[in-house]
Protein backbone atom coordinates (compact mmCIF):
# COMPACT_ATOMS: atom_id res chain seq x y z
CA UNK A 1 1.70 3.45 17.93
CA UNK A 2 3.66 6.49 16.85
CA UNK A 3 7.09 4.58 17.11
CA UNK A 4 5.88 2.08 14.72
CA UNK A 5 4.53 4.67 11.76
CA UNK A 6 6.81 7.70 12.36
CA UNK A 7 8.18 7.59 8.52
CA UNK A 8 7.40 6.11 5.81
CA UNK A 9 8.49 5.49 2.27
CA UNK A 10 6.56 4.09 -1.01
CA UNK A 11 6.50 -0.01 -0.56
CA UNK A 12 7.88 -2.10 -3.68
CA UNK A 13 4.50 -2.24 -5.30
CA UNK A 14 3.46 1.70 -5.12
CA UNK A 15 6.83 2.04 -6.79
CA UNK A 16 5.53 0.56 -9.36
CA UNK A 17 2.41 2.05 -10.17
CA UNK A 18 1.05 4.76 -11.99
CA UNK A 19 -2.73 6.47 -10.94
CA UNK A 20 -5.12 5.51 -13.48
CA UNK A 21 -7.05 9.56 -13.26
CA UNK A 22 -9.99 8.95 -15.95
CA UNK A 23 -8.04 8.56 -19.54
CA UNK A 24 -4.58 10.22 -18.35
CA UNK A 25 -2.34 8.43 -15.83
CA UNK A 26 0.02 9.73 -13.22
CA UNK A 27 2.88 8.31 -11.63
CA UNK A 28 3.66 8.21 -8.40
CA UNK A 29 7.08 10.13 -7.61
CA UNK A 30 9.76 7.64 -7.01
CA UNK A 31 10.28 10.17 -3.54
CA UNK A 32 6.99 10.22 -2.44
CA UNK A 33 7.09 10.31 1.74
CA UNK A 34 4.96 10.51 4.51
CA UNK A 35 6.52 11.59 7.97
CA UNK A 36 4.40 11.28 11.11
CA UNK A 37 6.53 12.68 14.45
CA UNK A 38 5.64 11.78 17.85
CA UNK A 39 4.49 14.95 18.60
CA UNK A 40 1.61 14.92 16.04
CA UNK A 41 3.31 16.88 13.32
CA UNK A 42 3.23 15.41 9.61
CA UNK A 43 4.76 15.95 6.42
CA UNK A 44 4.00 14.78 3.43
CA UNK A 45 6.32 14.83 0.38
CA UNK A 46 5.18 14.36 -3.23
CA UNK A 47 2.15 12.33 -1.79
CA UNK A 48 -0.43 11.80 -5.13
CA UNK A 49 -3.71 13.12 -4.89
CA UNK A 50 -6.79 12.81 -6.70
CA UNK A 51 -8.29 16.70 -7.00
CA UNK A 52 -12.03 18.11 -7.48
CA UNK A 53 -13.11 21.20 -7.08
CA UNK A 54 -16.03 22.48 -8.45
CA UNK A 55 -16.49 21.04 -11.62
CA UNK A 56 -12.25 20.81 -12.11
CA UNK A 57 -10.14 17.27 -11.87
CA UNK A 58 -6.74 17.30 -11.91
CA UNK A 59 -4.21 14.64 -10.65
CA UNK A 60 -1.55 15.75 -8.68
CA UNK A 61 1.44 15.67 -5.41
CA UNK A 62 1.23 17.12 -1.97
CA UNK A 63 3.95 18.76 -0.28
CA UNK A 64 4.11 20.55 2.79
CA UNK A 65 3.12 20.31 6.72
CA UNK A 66 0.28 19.66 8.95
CA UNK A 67 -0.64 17.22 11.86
CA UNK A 68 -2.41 13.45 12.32
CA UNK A 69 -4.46 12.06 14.83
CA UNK A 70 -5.25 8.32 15.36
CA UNK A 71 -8.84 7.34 14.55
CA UNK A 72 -11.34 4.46 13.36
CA UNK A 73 -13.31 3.70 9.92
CA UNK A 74 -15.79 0.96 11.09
CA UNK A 75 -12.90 -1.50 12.50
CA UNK A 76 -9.92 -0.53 10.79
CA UNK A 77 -8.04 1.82 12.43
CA UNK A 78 -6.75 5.08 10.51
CA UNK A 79 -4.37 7.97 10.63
CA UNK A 80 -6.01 11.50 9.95
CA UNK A 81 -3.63 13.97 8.81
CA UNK A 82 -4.74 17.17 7.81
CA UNK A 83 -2.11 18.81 5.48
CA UNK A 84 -1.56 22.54 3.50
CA UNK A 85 0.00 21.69 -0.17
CA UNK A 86 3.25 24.35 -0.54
CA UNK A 87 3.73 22.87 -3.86
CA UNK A 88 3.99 25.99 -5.83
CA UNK A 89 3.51 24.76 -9.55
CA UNK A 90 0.26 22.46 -8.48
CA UNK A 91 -2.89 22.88 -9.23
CA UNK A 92 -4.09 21.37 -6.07
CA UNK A 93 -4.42 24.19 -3.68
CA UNK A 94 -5.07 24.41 0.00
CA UNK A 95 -5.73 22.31 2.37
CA UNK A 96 -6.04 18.71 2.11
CA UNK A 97 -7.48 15.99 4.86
CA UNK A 98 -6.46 12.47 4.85
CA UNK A 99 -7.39 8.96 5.82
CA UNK A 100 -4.57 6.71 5.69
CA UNK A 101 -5.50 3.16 6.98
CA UNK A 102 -3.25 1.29 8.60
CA UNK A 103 -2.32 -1.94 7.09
CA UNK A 104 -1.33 -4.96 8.42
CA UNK A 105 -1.57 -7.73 11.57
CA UNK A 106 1.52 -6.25 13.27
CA UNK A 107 4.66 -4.08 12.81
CA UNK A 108 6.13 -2.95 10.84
CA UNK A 109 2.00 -1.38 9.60
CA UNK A 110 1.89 0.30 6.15
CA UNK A 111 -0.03 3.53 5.11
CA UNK A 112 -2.73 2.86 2.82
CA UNK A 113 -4.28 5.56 0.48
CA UNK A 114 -6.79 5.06 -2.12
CA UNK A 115 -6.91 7.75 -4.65
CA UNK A 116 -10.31 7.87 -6.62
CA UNK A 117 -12.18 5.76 -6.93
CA UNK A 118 -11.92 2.78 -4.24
CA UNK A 119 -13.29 0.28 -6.56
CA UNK A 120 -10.71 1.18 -9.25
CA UNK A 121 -7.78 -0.37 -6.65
CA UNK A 122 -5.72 2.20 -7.32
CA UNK A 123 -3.62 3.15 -3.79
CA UNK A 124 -0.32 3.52 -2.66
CA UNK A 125 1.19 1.94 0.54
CA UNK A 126 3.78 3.74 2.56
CA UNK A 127 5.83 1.47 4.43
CA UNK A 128 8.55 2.47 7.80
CA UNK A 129 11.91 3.29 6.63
């Protein structure tokens, strides 16, 4: 499975969309990117996330380097990447752990996220380069 999600890139839709965070919205970077190697390395690039911590929300972009593992939500199979934001202006710190589901029938499979709330339908889709 690794050949068929080793990069990805926003789809035509997440281009389009801006994160609905409580009042404020955020859009996604135009160069957000996931990159999955074969040998279980990822890196993320401008990825949106939805932060809390204690008490503190705040709507931001992951950047930097981690690793993924294949796994399984009920029957839907998902990539877990675990990933250490180097952004150094963000206010999302640390360390940040990821289910991205994979999406679709057959290749070429998308990356789905859902940031927030999943009933608000607001996600992005990576798709292979």
């Amino acid at each position: 499975m690794t050949g068929e999600i080793a990069t990805g890139e926003r789809d035509a839709d997440s281009q389009r969309r801006e994160i609905r965070f409580g009042s404020d919205t955020f859009p996604i970077n135009k160069t957000a990117s996931i990159v999955l190697s074969p040998d279980h390395k990822a890196a993320f690039y401008r990825v949106p996330e939805d932060y809390f911590d204690r008490g503190f929300k705040a709507a931001c972009s992951i950047t930097g380097n981690g690793s993924w593992s294949i796994g399984k939500n009920d029957n839907f199979t998902v990539v877990i990447a675990s990933i250490t934001n180097a952004e150094p202006n963000s206010p999302c710190k640390g360390e940040f752990a990821y289910e991205l589901f994979v999406y679709g029938k057959e290749p070429p499979y998308r990356l789905h996220i859902t940031i927030g709330d999943p009933d608000s339908g607001d996600a992005i889709q990576f798709e292979k380069r």
